[in-house]
N, C-alpha and C. Protein backbone atom coordinates (compact mmCIF):
# COMPACT_ATOMS: atom_id res chain seq x y z
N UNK A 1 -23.79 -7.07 10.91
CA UNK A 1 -23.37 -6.27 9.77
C UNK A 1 -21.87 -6.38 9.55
N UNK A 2 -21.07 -6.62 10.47
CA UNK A 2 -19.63 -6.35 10.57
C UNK A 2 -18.95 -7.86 10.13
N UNK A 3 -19.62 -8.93 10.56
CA UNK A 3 -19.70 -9.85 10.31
C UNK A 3 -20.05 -10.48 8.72
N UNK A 4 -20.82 -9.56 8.14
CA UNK A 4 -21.04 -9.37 6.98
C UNK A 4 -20.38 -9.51 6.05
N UNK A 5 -19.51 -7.85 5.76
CA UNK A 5 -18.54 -7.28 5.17
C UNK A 5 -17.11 -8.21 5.35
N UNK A 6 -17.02 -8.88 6.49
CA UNK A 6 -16.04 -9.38 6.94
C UNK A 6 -15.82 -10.96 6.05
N UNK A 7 -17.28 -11.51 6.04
CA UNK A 7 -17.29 -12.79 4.80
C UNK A 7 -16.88 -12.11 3.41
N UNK A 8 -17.78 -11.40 3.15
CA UNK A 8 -17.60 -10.37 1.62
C UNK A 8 -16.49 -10.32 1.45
N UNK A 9 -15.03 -10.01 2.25
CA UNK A 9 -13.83 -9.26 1.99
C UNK A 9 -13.28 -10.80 1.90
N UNK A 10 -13.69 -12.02 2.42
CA UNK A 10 -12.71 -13.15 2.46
C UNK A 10 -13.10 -13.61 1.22
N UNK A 11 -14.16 -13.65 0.78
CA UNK A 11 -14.95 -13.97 -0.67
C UNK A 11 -13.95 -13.36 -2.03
N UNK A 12 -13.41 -12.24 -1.56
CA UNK A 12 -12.70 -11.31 -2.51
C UNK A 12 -11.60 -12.39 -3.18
N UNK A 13 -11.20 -12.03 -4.37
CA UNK A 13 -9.82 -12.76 -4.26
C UNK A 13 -8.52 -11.46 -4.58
N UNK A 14 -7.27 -11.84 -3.82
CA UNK A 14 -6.30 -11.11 -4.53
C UNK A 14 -6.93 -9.98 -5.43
N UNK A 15 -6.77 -10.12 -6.45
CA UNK A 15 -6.95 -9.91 -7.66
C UNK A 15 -7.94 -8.61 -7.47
N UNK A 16 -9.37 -8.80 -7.06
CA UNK A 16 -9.78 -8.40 -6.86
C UNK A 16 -10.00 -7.12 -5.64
N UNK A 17 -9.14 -7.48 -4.78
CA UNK A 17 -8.66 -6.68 -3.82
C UNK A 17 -7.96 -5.53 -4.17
N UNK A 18 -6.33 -6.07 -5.20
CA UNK A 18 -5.88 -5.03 -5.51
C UNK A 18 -6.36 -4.20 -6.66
N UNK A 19 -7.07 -4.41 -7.32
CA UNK A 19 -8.05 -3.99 -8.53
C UNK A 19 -8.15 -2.79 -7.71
N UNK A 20 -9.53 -3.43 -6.39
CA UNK A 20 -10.03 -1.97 -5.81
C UNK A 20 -9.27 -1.02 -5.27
N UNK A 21 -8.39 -1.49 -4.66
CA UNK A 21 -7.05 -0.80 -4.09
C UNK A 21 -6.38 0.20 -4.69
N UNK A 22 -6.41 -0.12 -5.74
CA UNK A 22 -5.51 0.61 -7.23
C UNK A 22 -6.35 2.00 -7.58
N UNK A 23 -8.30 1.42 -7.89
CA UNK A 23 -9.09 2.38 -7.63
C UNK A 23 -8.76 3.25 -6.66
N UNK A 24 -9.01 3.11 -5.44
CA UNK A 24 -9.22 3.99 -4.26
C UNK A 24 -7.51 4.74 -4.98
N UNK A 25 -6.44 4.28 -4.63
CA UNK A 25 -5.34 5.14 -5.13
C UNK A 25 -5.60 6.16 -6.12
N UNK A 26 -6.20 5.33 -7.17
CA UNK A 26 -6.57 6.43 -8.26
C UNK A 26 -7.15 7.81 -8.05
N UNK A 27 -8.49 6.92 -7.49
CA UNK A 27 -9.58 8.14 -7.23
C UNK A 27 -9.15 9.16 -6.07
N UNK A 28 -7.96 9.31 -5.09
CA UNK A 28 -7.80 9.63 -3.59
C UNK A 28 -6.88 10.73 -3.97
N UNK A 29 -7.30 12.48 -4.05
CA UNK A 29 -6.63 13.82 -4.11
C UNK A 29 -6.33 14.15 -3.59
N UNK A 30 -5.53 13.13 -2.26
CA UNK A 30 -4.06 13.46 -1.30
C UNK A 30 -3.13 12.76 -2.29
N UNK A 31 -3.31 11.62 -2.81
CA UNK A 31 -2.06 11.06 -3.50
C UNK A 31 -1.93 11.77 -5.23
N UNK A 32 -0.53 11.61 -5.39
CA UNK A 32 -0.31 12.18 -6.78
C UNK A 32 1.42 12.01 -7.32
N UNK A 33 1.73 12.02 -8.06
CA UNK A 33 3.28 11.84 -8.34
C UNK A 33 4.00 10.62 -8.18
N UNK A 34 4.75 10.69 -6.81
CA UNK A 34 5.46 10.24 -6.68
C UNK A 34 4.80 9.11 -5.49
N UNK A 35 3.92 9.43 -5.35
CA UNK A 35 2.84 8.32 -4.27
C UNK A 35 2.68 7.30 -5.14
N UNK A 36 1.79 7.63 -6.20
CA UNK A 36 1.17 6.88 -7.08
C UNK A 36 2.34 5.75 -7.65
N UNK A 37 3.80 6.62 -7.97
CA UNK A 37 4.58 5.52 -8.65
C UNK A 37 5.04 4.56 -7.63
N UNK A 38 5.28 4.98 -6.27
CA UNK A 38 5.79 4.17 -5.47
C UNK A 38 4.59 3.20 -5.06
N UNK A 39 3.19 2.96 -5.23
CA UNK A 39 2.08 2.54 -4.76
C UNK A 39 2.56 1.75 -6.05
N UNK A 40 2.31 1.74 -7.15
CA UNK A 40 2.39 0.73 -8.56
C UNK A 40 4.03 -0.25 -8.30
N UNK A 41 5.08 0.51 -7.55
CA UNK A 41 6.25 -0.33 -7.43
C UNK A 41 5.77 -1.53 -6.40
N UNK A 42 5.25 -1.08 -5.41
CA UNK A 42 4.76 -2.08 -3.93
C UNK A 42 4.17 -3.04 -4.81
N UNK A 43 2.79 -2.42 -5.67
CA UNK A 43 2.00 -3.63 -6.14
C UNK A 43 2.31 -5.00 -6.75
N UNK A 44 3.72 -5.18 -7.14
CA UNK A 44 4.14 -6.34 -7.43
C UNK A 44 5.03 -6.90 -6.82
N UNK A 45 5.01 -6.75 -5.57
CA UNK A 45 5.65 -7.17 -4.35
C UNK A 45 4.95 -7.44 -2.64
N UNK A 46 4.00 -6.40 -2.86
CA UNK A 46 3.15 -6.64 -1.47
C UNK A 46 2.15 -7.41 -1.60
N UNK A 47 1.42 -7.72 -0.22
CA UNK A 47 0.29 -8.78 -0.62
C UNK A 47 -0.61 -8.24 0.73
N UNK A 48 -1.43 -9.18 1.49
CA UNK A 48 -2.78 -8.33 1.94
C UNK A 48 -2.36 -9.33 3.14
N UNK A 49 -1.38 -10.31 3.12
CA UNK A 49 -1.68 -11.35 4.05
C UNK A 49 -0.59 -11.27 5.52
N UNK A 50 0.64 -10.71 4.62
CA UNK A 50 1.43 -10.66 5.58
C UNK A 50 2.67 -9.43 5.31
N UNK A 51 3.38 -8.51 5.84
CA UNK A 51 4.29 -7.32 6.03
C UNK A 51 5.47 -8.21 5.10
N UNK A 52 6.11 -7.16 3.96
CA UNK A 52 6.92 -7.93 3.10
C UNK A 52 8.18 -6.92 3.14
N UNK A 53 9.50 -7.30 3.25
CA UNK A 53 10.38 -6.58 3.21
C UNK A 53 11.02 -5.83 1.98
N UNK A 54 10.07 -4.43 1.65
CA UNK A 54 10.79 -3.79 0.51
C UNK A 54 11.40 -2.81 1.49
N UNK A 55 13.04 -2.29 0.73
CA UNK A 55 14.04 -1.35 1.36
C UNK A 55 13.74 -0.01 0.55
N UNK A 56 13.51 1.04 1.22
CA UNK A 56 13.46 2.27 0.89
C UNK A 56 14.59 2.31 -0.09
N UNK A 57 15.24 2.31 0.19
CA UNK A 57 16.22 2.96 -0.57
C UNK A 57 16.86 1.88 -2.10
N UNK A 58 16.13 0.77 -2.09
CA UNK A 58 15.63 0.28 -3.02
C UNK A 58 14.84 0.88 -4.07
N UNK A 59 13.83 1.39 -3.17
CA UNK A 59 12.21 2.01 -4.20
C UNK A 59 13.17 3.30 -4.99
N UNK A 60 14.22 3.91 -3.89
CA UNK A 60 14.74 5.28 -4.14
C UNK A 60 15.49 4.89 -5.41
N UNK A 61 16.44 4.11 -5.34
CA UNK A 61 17.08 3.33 -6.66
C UNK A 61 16.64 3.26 -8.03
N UNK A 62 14.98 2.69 -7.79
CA UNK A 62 14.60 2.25 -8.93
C UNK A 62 13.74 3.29 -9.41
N UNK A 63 13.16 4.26 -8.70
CA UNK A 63 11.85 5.34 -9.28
C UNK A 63 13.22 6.43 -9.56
N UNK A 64 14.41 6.11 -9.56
CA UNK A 64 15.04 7.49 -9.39
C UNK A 64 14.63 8.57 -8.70
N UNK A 65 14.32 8.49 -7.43
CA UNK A 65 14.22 9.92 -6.82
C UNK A 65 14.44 9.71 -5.77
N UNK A 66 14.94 10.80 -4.27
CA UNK A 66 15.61 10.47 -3.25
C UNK A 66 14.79 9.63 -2.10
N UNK A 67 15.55 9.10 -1.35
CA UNK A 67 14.96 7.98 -0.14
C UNK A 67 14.30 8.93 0.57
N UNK A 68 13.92 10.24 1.13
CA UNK A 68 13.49 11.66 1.60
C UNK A 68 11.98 11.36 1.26
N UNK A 69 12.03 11.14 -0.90
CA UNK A 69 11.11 12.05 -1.42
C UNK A 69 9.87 9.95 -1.15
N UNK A 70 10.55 9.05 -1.41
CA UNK A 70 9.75 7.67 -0.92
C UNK A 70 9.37 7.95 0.67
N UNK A 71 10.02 8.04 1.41
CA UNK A 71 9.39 8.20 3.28
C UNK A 71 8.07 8.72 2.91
N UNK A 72 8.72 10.14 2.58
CA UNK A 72 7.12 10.69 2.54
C UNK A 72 5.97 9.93 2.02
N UNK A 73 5.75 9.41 0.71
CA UNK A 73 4.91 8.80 -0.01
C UNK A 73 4.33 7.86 0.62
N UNK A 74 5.50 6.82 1.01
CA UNK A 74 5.30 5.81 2.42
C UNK A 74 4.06 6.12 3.55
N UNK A 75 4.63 7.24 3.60
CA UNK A 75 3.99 7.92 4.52
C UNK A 75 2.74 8.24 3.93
N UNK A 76 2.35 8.91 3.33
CA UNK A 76 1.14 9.23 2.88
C UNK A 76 0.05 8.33 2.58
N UNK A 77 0.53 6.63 1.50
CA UNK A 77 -0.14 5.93 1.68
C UNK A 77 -0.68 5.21 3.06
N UNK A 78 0.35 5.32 4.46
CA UNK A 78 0.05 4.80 5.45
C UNK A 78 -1.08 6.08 6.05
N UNK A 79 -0.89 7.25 6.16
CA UNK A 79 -2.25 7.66 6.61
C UNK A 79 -3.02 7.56 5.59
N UNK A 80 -3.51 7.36 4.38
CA UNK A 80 -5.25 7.57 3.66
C UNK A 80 -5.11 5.90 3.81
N UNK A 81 -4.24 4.86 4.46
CA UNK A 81 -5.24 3.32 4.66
C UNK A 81 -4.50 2.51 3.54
N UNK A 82 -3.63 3.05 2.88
CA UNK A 82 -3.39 2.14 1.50
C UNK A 82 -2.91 0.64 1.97
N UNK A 83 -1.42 1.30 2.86
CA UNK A 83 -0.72 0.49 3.21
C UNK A 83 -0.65 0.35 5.06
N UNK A 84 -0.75 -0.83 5.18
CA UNK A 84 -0.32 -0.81 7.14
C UNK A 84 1.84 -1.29 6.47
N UNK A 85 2.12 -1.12 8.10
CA UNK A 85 3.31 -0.68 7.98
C UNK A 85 3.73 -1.92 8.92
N UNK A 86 4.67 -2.72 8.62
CA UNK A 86 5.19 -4.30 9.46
C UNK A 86 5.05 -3.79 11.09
N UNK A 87 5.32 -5.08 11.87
CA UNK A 87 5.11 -4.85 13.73
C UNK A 87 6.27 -4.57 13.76
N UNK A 88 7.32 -3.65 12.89
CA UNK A 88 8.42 -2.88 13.69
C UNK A 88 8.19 -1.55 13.58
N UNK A 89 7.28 -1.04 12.86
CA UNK A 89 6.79 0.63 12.85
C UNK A 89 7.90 0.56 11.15
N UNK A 90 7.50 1.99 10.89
CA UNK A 90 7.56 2.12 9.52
C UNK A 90 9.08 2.46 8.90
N UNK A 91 9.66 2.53 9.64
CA UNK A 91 11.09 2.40 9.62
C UNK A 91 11.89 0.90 9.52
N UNK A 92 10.79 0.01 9.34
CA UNK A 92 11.48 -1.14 9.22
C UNK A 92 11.30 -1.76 7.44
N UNK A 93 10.96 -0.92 7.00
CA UNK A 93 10.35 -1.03 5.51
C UNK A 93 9.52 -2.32 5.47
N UNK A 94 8.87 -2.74 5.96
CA UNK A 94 7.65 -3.71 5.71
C UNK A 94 6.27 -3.56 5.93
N UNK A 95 5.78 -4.16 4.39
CA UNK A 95 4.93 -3.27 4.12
C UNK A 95 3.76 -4.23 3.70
N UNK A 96 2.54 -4.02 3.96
CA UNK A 96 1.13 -5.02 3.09
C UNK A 96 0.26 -4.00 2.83
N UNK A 97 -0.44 -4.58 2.33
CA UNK A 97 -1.52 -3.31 1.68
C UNK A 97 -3.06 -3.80 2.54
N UNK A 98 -3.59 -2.81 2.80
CA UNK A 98 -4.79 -2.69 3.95
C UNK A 98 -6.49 -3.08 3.21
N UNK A 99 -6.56 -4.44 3.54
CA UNK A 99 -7.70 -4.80 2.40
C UNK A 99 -8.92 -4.06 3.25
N UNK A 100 -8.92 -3.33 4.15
CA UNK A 100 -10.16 -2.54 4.35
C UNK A 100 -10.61 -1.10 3.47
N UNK A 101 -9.33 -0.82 2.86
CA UNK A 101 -9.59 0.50 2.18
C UNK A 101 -10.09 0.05 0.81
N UNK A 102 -9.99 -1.22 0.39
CA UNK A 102 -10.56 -1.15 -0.79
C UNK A 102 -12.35 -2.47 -1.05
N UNK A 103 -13.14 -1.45 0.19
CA UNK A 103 -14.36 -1.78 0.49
C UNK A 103 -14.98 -0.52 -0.10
């Protein structure tokens, strides 16, 4: 079975990945505001394959609102699955998006 899902998800393309991804964001009543805009900023920068270096205080720059009010969001997409967080922990701002949440 695991084996399954696991062809299915390689079958996916891009495209299709973040489609569902975008869904699950949509549909998910922990995220809202300022999640959502920082989740639409990642989307044209992250990818599913490998941890990409966006700077907090970049995202803070461009959504206009403080580097404080992005952590959190950061944060929030990393617990509901959106996003995994690079092999330096989440303080290193690198970021991919978790193609299991959008099964």
């Amino acid at each position: 079975m695991a084996v399954k899902k696991a062809k299915e998800k390689a079958l996916k393309s891009e495209e299709e990945l973040r489609r569902d991804v975008g869904d699950f964001v949509a549909m998910n009543p922990v995220l809202d505001g300022v999640d959502i805009r920082v989740f639409v900023y990642l989307s044209g920068r992250v990818n599913f394959t490998e941890p990409v270096h966006v700077p907090q205080i970049e995202m803070a720059i461009a959504l206009g609102r403080q580097q404080t009010h992005i952590s959190r969001s950061l944060r929030k997409l990393v617990d509901v699955g959106v996003l995994l967080s690079g092999p330096e922990g989440t303080r290193a701002s690198k970021w991919m998006f978790n193609a299991d949440c959008a099964t």
